[in-house]
PDB file of N, CA and C in Angstrom:
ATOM      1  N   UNK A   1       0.848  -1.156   0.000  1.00  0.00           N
ATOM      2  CA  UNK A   1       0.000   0.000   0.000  1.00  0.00           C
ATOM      3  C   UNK A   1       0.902   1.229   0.000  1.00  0.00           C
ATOM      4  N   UNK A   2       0.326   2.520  -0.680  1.00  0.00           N
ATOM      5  CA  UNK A   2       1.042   3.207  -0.687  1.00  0.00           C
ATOM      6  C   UNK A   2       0.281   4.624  -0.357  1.00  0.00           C
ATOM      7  N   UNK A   3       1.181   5.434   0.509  1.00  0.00           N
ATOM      8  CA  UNK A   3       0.201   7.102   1.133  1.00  0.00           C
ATOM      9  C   UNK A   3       1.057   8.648   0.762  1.00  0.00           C
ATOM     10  N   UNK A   4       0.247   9.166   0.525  1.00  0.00           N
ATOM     11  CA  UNK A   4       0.945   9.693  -0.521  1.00  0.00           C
ATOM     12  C   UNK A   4       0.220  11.116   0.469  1.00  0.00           C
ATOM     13  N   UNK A   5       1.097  12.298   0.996  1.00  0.00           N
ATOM     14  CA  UNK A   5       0.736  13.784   1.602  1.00  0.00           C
ATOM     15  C   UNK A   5       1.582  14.597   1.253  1.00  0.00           C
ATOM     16  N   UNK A   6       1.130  15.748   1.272  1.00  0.00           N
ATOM     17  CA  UNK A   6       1.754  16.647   1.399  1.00  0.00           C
ATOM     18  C   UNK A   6       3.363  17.285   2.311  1.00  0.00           C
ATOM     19  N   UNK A   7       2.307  16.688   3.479  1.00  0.00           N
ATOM     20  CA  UNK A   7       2.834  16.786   4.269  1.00  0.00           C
ATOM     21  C   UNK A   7       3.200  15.859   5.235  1.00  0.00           C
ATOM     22  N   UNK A   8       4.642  15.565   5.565  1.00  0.00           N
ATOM     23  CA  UNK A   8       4.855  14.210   6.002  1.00  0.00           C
ATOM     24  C   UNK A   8       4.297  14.101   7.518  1.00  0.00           C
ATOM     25  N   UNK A   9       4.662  14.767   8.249  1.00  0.00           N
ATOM     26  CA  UNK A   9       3.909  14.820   9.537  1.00  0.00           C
ATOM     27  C   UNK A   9       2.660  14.626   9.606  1.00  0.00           C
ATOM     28  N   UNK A  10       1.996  14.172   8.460  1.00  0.00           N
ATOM     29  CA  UNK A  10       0.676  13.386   8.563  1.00  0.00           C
ATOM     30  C   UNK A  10       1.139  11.977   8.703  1.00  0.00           C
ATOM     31  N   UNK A  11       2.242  11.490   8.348  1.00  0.00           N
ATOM     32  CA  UNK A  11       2.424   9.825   8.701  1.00  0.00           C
ATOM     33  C   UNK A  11       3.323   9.449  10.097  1.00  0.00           C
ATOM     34  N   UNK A  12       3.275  10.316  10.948  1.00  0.00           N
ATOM     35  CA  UNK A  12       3.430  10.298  12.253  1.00  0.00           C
ATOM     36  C   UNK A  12       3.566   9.342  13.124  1.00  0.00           C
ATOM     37  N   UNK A  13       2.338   8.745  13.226  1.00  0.00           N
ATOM     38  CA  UNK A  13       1.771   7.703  13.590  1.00  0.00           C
ATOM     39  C   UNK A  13       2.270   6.399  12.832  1.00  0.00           C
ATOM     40  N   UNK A  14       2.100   6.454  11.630  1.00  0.00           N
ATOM     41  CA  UNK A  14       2.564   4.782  10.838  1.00  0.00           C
ATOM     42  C   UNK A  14       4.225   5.099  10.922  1.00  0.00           C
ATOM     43  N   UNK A  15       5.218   6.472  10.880  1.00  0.00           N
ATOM     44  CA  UNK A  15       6.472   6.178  10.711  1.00  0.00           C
ATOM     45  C   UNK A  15       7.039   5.356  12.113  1.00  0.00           C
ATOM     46  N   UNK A  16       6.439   6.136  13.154  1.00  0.00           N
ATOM     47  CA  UNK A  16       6.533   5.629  14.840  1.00  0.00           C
ATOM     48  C   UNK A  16       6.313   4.038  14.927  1.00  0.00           C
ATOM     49  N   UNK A  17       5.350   3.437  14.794  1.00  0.00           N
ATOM     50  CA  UNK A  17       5.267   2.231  14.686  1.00  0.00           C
ATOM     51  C   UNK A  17       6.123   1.037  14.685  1.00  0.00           C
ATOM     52  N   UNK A  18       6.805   0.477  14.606  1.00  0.00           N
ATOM     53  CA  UNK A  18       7.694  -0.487  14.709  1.00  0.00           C
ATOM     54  C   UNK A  18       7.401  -1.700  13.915  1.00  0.00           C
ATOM     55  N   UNK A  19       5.941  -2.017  13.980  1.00  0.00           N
ATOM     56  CA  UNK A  19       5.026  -3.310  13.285  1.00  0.00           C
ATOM     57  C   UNK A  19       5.120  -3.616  11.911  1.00  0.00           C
ATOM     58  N   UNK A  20       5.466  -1.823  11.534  1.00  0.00           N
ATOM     59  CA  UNK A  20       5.036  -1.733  10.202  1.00  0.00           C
ATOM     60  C   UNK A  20       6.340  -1.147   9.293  1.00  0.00           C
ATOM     61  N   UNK A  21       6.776  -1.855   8.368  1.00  0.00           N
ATOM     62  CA  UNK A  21       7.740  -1.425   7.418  1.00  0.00           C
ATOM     63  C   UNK A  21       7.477  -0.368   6.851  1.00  0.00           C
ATOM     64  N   UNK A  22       8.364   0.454   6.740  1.00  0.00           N
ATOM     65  CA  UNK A  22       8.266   1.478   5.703  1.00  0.00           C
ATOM     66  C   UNK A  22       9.306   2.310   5.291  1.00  0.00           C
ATOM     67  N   UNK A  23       9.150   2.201   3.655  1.00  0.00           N
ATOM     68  CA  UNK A  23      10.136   2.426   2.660  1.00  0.00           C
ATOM     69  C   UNK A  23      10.123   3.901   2.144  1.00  0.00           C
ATOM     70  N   UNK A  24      10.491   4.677   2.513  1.00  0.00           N
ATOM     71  CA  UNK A  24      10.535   6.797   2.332  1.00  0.00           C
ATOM     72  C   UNK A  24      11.412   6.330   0.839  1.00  0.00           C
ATOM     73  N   UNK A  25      11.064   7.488   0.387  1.00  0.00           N
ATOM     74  CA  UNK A  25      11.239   7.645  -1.242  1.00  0.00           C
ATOM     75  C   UNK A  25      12.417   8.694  -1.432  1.00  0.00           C
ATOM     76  N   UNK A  26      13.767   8.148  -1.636  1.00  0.00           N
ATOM     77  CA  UNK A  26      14.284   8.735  -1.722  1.00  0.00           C
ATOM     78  C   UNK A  26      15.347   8.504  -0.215  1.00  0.00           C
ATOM     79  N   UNK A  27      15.078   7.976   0.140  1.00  0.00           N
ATOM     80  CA  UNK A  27      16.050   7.456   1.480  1.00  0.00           C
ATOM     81  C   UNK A  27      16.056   5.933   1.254  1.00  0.00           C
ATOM     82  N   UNK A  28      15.367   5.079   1.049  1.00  0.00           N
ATOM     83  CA  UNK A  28      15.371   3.519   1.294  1.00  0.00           C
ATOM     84  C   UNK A  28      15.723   2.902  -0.312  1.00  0.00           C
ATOM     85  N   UNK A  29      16.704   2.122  -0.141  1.00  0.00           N
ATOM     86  CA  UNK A  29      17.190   1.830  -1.034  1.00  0.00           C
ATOM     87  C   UNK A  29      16.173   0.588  -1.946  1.00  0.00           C
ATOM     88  N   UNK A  30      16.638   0.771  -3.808  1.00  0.00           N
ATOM     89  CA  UNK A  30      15.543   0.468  -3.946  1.00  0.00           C
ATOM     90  C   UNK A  30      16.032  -1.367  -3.883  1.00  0.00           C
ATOM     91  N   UNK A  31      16.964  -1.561  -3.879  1.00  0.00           N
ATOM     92  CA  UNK A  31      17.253  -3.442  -3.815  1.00  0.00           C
ATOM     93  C   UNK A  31      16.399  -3.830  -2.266  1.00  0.00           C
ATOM     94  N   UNK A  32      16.396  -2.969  -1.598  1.00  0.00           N
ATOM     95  CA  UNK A  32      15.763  -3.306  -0.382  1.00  0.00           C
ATOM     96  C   UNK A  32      14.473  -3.610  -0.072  1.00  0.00           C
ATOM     97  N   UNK A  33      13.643  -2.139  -1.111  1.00  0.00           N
ATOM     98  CA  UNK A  33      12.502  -2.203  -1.110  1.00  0.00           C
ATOM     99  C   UNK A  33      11.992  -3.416  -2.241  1.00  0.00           C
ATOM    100  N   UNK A  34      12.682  -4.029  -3.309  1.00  0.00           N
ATOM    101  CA  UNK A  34      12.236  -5.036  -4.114  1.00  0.00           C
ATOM    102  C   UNK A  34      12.252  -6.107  -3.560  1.00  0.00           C
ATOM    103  N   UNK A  35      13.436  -6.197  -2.291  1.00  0.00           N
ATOM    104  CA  UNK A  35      13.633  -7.631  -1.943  1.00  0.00           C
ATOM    105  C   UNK A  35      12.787  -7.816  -0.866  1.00  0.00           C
ATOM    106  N   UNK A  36      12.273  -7.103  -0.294  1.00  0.00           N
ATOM    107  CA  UNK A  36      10.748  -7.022   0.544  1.00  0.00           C
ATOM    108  C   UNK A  36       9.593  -7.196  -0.102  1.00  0.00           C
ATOM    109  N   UNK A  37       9.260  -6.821  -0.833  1.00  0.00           N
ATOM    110  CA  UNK A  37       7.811  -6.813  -1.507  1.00  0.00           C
ATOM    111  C   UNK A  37       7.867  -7.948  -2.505  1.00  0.00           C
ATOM    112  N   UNK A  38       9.092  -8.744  -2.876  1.00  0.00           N
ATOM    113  CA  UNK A  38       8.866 -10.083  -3.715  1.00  0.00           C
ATOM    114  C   UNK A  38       9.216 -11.333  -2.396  1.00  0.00           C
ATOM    115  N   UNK A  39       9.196 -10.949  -1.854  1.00  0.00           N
ATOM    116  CA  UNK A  39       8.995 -11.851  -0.609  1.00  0.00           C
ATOM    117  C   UNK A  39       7.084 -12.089  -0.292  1.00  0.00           C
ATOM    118  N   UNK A  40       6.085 -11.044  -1.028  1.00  0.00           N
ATOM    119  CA  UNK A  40       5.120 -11.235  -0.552  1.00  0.00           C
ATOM    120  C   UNK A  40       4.183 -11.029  -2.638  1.00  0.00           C
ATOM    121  N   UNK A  41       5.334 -11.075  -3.502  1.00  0.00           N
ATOM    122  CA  UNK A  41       4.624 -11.507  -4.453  1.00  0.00           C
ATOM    123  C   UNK A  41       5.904 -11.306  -5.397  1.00  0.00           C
ATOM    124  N   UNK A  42       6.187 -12.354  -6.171  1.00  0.00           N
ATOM    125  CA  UNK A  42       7.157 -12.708  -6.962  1.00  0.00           C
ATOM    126  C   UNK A  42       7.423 -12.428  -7.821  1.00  0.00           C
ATOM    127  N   UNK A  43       6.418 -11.334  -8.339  1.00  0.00           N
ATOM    128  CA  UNK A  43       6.825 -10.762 -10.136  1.00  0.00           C
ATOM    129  C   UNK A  43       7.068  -9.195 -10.043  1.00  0.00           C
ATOM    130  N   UNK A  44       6.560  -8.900  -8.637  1.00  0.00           N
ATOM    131  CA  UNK A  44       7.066  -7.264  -8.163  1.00  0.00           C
ATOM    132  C   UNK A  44       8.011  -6.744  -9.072  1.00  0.00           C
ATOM    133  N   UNK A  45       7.717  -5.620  -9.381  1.00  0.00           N
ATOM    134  CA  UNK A  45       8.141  -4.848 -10.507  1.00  0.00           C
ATOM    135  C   UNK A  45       8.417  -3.437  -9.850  1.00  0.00           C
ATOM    136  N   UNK A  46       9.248  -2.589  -9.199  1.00  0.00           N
ATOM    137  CA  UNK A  46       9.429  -1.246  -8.662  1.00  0.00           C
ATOM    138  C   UNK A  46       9.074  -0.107  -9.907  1.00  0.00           C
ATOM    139  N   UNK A  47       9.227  -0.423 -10.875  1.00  0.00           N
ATOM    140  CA  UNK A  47       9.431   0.560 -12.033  1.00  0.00           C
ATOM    141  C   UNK A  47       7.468   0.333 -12.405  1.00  0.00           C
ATOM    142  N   UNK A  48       6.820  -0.383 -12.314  1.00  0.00           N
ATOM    143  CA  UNK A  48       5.659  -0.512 -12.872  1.00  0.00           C
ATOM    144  C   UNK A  48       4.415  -0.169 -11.011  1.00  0.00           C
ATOM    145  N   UNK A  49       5.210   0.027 -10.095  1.00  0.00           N
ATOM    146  CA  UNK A  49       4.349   0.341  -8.938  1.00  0.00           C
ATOM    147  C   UNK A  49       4.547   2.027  -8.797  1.00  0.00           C
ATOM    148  N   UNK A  50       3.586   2.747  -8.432  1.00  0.00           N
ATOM    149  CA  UNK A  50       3.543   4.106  -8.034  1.00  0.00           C
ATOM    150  C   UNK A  50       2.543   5.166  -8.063  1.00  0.00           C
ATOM    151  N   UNK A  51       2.491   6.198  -7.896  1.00  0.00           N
ATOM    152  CA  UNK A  51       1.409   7.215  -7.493  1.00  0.00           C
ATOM    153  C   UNK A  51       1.530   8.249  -8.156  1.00  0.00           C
ATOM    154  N   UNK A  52       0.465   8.837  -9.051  1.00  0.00           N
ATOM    155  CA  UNK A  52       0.170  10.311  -9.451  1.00  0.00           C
ATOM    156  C   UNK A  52      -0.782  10.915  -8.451  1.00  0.00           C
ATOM    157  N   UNK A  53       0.113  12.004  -7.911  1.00  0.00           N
ATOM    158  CA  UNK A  53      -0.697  13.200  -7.928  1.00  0.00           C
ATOM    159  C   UNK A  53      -1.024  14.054  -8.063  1.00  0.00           C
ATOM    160  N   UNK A  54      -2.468  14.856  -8.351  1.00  0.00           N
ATOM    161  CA  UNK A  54      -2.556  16.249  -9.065  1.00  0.00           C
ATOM    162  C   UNK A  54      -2.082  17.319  -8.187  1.00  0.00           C
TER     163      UNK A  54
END
């Protein structure tokens, strides 16, 4: 899943967390973030996952 603000201090709460992984854009490397997410589906593609916003 992916959350997408303005403003990051809206993810406050999910960065604090511990339970929950999470990959910042532009800090987390991307072999890291592929080798996580094909652990939970095998054809994961980084270049074909992402978000427009207006």
């Amino acid at each position: 899943m992916e959350f997408v603000a303005r403003n990051c201090a809206a993810f406050q709460t999910i960065l604090n967390d511990k339970t929950i992984t999470v990959f910042e854009k532009g800090r987390s490397a991307r072999a890291d973030i592929e080798a996580a997410l094909k652990l939970q589906r095998k054809d994961f593609d980084l270049d074909k996952f992402g978000m427009v916003m207006p």
